[in-house]
C-alpha atoms as a PDB file:
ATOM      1  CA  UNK A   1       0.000   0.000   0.000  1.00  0.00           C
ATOM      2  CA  UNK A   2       3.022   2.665   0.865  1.00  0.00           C
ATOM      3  CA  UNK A   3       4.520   1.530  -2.312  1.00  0.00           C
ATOM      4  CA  UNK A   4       1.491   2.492  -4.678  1.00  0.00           C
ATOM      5  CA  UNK A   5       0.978   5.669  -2.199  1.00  0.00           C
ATOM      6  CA  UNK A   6       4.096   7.437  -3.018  1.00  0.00           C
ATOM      7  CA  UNK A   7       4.547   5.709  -6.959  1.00  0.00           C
ATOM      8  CA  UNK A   8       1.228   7.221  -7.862  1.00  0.00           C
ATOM      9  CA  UNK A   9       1.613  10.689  -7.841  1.00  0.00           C
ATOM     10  CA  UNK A  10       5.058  10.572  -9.531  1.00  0.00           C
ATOM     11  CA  UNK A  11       3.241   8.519 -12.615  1.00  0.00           C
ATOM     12  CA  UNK A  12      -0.179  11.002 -12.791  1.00  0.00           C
ATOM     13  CA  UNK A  13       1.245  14.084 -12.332  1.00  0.00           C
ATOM     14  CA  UNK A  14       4.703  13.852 -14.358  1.00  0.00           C
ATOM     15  CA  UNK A  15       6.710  15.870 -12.131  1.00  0.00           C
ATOM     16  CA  UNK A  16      10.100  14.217 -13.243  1.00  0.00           C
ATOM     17  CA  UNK A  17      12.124  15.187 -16.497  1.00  0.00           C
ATOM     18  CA  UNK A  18      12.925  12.544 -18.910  1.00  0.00           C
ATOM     19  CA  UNK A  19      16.559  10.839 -18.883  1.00  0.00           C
ATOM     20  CA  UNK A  20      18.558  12.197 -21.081  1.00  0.00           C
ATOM     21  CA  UNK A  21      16.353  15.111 -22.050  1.00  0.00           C
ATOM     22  CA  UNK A  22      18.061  17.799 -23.873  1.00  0.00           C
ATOM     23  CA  UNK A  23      15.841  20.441 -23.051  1.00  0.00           C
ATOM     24  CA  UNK A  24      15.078  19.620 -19.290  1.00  0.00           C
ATOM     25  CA  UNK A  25      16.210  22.077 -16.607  1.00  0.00           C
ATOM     26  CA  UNK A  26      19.042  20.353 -15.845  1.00  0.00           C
ATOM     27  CA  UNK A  27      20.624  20.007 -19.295  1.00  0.00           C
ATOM     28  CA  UNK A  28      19.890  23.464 -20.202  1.00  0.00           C
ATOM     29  CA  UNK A  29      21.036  26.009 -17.012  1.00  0.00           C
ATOM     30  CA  UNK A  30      21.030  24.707 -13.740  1.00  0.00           C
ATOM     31  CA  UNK A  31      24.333  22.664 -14.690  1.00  0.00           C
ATOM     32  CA  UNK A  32      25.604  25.308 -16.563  1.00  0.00           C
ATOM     33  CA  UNK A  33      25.071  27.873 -14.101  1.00  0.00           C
ATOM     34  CA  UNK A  34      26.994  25.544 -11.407  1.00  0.00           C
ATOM     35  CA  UNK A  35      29.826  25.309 -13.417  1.00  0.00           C
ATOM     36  CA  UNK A  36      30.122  29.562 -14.223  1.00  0.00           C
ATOM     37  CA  UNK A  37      29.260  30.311 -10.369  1.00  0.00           C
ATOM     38  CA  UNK A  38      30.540  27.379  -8.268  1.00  0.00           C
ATOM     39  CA  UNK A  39      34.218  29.362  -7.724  1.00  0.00           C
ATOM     40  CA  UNK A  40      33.170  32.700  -7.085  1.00  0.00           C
ATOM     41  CA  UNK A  41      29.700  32.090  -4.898  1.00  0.00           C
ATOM     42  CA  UNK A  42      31.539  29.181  -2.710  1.00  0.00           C
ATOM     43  CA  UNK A  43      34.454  30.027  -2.824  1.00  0.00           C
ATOM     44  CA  UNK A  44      35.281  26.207  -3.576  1.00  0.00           C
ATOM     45  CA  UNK A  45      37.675  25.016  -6.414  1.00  0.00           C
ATOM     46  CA  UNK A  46      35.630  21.575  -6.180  1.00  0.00           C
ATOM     47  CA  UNK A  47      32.732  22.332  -7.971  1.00  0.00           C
ATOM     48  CA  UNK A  48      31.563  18.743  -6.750  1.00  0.00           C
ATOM     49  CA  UNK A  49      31.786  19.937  -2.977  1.00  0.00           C
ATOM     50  CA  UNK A  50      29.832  23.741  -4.675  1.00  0.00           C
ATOM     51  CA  UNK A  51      27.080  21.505  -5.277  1.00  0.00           C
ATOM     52  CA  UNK A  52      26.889  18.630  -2.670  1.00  0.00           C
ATOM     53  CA  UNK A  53      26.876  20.752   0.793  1.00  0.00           C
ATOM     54  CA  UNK A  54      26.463  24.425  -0.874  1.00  0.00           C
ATOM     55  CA  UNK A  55      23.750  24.532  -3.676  1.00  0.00           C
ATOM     56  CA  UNK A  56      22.515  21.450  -2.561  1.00  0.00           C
ATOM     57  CA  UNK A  57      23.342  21.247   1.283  1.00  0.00           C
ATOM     58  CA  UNK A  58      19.341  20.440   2.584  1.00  0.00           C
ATOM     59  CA  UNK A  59      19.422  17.508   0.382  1.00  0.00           C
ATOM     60  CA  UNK A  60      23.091  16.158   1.789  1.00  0.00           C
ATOM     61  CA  UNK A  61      21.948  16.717   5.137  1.00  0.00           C
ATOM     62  CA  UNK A  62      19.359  14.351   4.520  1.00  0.00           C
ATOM     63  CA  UNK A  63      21.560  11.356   2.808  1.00  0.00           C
ATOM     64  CA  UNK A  64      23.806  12.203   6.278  1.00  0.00           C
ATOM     65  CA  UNK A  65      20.974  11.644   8.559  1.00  0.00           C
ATOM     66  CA  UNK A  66      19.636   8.223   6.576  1.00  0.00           C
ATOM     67  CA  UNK A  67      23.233   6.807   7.074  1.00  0.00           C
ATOM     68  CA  UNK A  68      23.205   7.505  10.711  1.00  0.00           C
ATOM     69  CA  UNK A  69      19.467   6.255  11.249  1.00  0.00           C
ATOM     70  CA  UNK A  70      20.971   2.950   9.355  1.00  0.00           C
ATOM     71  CA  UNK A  71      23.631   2.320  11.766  1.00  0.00           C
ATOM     72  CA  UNK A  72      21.361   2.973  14.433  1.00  0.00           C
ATOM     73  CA  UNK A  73      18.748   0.339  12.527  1.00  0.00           C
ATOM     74  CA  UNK A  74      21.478  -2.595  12.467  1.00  0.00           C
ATOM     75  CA  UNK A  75      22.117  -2.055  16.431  1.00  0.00           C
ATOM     76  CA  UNK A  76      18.234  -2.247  16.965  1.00  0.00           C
ATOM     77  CA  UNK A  77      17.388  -5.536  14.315  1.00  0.00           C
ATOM     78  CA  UNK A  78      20.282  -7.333  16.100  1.00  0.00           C
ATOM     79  CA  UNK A  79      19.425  -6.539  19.268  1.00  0.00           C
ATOM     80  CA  UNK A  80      16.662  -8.653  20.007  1.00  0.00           C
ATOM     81  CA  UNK A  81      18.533 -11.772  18.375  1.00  0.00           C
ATOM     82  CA  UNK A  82      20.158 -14.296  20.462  1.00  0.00           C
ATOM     83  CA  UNK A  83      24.470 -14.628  19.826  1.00  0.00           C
ATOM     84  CA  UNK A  84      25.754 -16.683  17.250  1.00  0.00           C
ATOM     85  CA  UNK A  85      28.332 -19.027  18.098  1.00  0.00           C
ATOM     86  CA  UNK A  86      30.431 -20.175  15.156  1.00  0.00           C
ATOM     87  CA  UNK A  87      32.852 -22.655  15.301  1.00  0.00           C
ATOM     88  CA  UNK A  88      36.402 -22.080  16.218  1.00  0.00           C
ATOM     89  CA  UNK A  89      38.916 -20.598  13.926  1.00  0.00           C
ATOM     90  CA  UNK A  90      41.673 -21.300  16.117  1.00  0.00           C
ATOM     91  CA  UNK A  91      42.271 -24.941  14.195  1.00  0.00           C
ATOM     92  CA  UNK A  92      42.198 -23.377  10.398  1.00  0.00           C
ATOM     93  CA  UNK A  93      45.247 -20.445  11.595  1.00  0.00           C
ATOM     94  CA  UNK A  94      47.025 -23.064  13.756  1.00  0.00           C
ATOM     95  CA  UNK A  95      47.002 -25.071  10.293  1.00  0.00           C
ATOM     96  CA  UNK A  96      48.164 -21.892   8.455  1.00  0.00           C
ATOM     97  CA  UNK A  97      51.894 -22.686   9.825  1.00  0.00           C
ATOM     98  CA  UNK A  98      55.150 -21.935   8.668  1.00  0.00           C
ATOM     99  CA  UNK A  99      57.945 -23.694  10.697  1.00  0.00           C
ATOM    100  CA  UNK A 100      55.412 -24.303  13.322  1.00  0.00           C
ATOM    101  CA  UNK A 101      54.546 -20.918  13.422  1.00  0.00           C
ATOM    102  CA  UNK A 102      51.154 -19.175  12.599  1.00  0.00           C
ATOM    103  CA  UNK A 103      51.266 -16.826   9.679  1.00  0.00           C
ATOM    104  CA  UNK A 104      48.009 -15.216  10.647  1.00  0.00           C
ATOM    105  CA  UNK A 105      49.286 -14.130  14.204  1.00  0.00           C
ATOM    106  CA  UNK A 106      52.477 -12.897  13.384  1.00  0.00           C
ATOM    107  CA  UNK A 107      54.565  -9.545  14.830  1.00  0.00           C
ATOM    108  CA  UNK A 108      55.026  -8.381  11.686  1.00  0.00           C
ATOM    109  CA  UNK A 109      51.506  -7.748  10.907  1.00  0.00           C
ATOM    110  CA  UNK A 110      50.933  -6.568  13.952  1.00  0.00           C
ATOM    111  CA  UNK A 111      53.671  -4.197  13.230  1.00  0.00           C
ATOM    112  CA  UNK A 112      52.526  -3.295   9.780  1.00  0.00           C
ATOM    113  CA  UNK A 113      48.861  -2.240  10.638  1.00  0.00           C
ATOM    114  CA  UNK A 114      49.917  -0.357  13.475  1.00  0.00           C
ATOM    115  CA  UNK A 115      52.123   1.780  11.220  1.00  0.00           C
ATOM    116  CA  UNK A 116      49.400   2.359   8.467  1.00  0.00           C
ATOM    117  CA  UNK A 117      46.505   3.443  10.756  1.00  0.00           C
ATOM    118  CA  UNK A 118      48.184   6.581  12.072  1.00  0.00           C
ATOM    119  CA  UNK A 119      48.860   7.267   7.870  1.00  0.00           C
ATOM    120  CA  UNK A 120      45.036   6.705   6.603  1.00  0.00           C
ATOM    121  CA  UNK A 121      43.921   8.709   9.660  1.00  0.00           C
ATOM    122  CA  UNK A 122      46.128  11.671   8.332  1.00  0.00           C
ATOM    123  CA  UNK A 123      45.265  10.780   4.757  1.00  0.00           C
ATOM    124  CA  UNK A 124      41.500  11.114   5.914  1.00  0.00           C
ATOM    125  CA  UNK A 125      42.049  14.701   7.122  1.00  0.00           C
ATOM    126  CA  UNK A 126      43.613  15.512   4.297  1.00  0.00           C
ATOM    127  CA  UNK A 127      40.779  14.355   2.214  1.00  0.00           C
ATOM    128  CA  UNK A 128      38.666  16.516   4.161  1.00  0.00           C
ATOM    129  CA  UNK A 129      40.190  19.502   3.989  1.00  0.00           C
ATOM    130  CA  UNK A 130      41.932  19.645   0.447  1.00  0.00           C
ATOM    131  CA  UNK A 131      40.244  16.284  -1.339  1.00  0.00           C
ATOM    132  CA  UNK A 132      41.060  17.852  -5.365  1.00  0.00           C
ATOM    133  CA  UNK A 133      42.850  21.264  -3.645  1.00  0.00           C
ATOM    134  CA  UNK A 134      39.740  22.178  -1.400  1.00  0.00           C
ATOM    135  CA  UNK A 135      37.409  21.516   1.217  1.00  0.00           C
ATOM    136  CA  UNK A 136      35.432  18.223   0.613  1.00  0.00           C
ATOM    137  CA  UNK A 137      35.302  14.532   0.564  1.00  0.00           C
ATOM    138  CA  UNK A 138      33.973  14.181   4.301  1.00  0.00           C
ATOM    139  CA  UNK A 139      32.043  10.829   2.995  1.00  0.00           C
ATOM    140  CA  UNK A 140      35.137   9.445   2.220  1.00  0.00           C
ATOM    141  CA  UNK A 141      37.285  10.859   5.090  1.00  0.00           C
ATOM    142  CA  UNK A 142      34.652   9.182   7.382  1.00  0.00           C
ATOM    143  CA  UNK A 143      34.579   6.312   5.451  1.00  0.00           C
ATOM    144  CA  UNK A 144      38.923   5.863   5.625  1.00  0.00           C
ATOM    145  CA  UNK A 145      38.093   6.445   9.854  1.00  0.00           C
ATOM    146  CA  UNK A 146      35.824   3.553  10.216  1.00  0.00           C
ATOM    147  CA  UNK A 147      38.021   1.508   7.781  1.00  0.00           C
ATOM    148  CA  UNK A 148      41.290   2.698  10.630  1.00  0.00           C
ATOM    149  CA  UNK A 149      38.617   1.214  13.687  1.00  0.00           C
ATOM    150  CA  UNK A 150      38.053  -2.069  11.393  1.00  0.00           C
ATOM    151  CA  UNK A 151      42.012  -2.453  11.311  1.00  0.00           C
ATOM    152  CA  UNK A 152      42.336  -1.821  14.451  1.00  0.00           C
ATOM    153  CA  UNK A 153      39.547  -3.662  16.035  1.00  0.00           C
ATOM    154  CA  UNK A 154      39.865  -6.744  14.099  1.00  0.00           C
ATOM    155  CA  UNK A 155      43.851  -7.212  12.464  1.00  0.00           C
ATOM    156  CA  UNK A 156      45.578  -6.637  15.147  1.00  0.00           C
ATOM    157  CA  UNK A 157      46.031  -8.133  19.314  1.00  0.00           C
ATOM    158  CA  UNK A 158      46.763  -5.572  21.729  1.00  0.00           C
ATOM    159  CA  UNK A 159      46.228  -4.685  25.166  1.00  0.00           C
ATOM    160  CA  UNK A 160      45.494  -1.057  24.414  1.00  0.00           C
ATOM    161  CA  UNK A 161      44.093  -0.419  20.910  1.00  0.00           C
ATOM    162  CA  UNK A 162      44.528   2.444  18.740  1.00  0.00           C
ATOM    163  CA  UNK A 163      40.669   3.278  19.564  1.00  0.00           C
ATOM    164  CA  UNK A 164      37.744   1.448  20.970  1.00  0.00           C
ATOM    165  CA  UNK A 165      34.060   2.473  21.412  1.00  0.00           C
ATOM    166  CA  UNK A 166      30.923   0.180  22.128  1.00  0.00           C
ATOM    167  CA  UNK A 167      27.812   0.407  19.890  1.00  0.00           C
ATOM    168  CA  UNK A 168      26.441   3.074  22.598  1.00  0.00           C
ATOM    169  CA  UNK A 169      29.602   5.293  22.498  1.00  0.00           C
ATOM    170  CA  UNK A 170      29.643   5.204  18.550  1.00  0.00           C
ATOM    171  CA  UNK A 171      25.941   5.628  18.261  1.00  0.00           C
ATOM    172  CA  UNK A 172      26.030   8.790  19.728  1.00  0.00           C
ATOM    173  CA  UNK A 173      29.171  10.157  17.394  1.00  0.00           C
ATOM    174  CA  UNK A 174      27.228   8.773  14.528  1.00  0.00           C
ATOM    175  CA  UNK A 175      23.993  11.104  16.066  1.00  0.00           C
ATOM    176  CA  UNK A 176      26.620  14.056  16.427  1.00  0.00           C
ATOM    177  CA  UNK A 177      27.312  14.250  13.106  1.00  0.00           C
ATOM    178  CA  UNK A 178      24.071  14.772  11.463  1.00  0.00           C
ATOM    179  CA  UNK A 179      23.177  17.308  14.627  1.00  0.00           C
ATOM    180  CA  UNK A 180      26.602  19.647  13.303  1.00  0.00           C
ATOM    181  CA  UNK A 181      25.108  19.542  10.093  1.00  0.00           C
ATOM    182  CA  UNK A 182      21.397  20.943  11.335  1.00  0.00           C
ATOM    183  CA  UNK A 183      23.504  23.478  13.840  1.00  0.00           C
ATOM    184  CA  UNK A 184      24.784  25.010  10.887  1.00  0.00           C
ATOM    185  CA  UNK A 185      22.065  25.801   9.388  1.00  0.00           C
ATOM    186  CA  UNK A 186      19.987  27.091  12.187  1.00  0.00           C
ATOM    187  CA  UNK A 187      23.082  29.705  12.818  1.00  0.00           C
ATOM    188  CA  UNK A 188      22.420  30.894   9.321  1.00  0.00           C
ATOM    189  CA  UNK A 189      18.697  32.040   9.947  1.00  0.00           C
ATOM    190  CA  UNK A 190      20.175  33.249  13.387  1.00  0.00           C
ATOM    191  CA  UNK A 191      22.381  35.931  11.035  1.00  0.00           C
ATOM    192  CA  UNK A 192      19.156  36.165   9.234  1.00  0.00           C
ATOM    193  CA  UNK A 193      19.909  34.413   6.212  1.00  0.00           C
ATOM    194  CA  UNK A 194      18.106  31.009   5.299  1.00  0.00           C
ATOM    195  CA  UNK A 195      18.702  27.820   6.692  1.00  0.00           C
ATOM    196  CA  UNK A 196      22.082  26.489   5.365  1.00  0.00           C
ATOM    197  CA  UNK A 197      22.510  29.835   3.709  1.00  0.00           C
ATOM    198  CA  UNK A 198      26.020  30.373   5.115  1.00  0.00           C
ATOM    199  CA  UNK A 199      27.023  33.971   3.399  1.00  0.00           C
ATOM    200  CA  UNK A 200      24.638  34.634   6.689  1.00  0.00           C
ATOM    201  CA  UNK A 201      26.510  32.723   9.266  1.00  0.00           C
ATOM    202  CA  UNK A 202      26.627  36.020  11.978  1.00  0.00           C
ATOM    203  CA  UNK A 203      30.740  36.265  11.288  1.00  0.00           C
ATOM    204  CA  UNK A 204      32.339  39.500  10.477  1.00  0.00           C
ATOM    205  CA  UNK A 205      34.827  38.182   7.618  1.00  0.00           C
ATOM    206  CA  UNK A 206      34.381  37.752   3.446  1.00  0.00           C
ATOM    207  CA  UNK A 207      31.199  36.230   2.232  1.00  0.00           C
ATOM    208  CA  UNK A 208      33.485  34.297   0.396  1.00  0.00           C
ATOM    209  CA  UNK A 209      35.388  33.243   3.456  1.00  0.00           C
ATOM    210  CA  UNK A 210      31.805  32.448   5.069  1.00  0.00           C
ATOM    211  CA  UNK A 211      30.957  30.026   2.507  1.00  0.00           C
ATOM    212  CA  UNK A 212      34.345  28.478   3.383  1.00  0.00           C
ATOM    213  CA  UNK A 213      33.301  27.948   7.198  1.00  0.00           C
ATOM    214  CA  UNK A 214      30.009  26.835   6.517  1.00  0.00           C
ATOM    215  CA  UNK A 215      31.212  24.240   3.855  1.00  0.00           C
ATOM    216  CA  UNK A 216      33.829  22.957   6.650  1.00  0.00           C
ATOM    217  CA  UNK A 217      31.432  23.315   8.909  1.00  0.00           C
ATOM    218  CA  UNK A 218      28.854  20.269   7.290  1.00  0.00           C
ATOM    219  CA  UNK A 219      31.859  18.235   5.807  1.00  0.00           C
ATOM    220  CA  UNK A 220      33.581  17.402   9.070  1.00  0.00           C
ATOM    221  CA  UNK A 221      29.679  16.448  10.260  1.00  0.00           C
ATOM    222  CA  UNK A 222      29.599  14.592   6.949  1.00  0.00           C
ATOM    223  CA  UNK A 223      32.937  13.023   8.502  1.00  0.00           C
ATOM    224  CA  UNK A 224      32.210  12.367  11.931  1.00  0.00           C
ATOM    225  CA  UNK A 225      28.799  10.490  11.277  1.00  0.00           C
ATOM    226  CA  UNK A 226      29.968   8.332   8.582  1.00  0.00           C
ATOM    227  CA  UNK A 227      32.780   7.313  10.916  1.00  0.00           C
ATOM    228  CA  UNK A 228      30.693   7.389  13.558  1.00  0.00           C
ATOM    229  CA  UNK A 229      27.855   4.842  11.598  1.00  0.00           C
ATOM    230  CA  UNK A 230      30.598   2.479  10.272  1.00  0.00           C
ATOM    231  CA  UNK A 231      31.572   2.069  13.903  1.00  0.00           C
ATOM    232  CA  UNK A 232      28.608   1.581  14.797  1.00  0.00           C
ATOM    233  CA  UNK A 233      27.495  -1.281  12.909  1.00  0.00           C
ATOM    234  CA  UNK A 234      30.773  -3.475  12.867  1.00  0.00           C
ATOM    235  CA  UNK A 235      30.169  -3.306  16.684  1.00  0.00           C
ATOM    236  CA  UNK A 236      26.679  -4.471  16.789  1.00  0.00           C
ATOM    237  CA  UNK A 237      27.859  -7.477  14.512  1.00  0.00           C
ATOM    238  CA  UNK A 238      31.266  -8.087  16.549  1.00  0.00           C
ATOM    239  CA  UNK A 239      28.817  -8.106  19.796  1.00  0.00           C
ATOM    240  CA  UNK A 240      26.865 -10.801  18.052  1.00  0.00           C
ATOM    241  CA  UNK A 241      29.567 -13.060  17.300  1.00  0.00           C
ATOM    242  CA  UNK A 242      31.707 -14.761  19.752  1.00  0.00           C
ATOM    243  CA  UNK A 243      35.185 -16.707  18.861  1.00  0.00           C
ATOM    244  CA  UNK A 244      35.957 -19.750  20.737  1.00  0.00           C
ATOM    245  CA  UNK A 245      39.848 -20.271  19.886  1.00  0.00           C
ATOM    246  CA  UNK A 246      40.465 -21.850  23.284  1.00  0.00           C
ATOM    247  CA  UNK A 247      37.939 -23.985  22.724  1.00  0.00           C
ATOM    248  CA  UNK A 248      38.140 -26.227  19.982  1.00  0.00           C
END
């Protein structure tokens, strides 16, 4: 019944341009006037990051706040199930052996993850913060995070890991990110502009330079609740698994 609810409309009333259509809006000066305005208006070199969380910011904030609602829909549907048990693994990596030693568990794995986390993490601020020679990429610089918590959390044995959070801890990062994102925008009507419309943001510097703040502003939410929903759901699968290595 939802289904033929919100598929009706779109098919009686026509409201959506034809793929491909030459003379639809898109095709004939919204993209265009992106391309002529993106620099000067945002004050962004990445006309990408112009359109994602500038001319199109509302809509982002949305796609941000479906990714953290997703995380925090894998902790709830695995809640209420009872803990796998799987069988042991410690059998298959004591059988990975070379000269009686295990390949899997070695030092020099150890080793080599430790020494590449600390290098995506600074790779992932980079790609915030001048992903192609400007602000931008805060999808993928939260996505590199969570990959750095996966490493961490699942390569390597340590006594005191790089990082660790339960499902509640990273939950409410995920939550934070998508609440940066609104903040922004309700300081923007406070300066009496509209809501994401950050040439407003009450700041007395550049409009250019405001665009810049409000653009950093929504990426590193972008950042944090990616990482923060990645997190999120490998714990709420890790917590439903349990290893019995000793076991066997």
């Amino acid at each position: 019944m939802l289904i033929v609810v919100i598929t009706v409309p779109f098919i009686a009333f026509d409201v959506l341009p034809v793929i491909g259509d030459p003379e639809s809006a898109p095709n004939t000066h919204v993209s265009d006037y992106y391309i002529e305005h993106a620099i000067d208006e945002c004050n962004s070199p990445n006309m990408v990051t112009a359109v994602i969380v500038d001319y199109r910011a509302f809509d982002t904030m949305f796609e941000t706040t479906v990714m953290f609602l997703a995380g925090i829909a894998v902790v709830l549907i695995l809640a209420n199930r009872p803990r796998k048990r799987i069988p042991s693994a410690g059998s298959y990596k004591r059988s990975m052996t070379v000269a009686g030693r295990a390949i899997y568990n070695t030092v020099n794995k150890d080793v080599m993850i430790s020494a590449i986390e600390p290098v995506i993490l600074v790779y992932a601020i980079y790609v915030l913060f001048h992903g192609e020679v400007s602000l931008g990429g805060g999808f993928q610089a939260g996505a590199l995070i969570g990959m750095t918590y996966l490493l961490d959390t699942m390569a390597v044995r340590r006594e005191k890991p790089l990082f660790r959070l339960n499902k509640f801890q990273s939950g409410a990062i995920a939550g934070l990110g998508p609440f940066i994102y609104a903040v922004t925008g309700i300081v923007s009507i406070i300066g009496g502009g509209l809501y994401l419309e950050y040439n407003k943001l009450p700041l007395d510097i550049h409009q250019a330079e405001l665009h810049s703040i409000g653009i950093t502003a929504v990426e590193v939410g972008v950042t944090i609740g990616v990482a923060g929903t990645i997190i999120t759901i490998l714990n709420a699968l890790i917590e439903r698994i349990s290893f019995d290595d000793d076991n066997d």
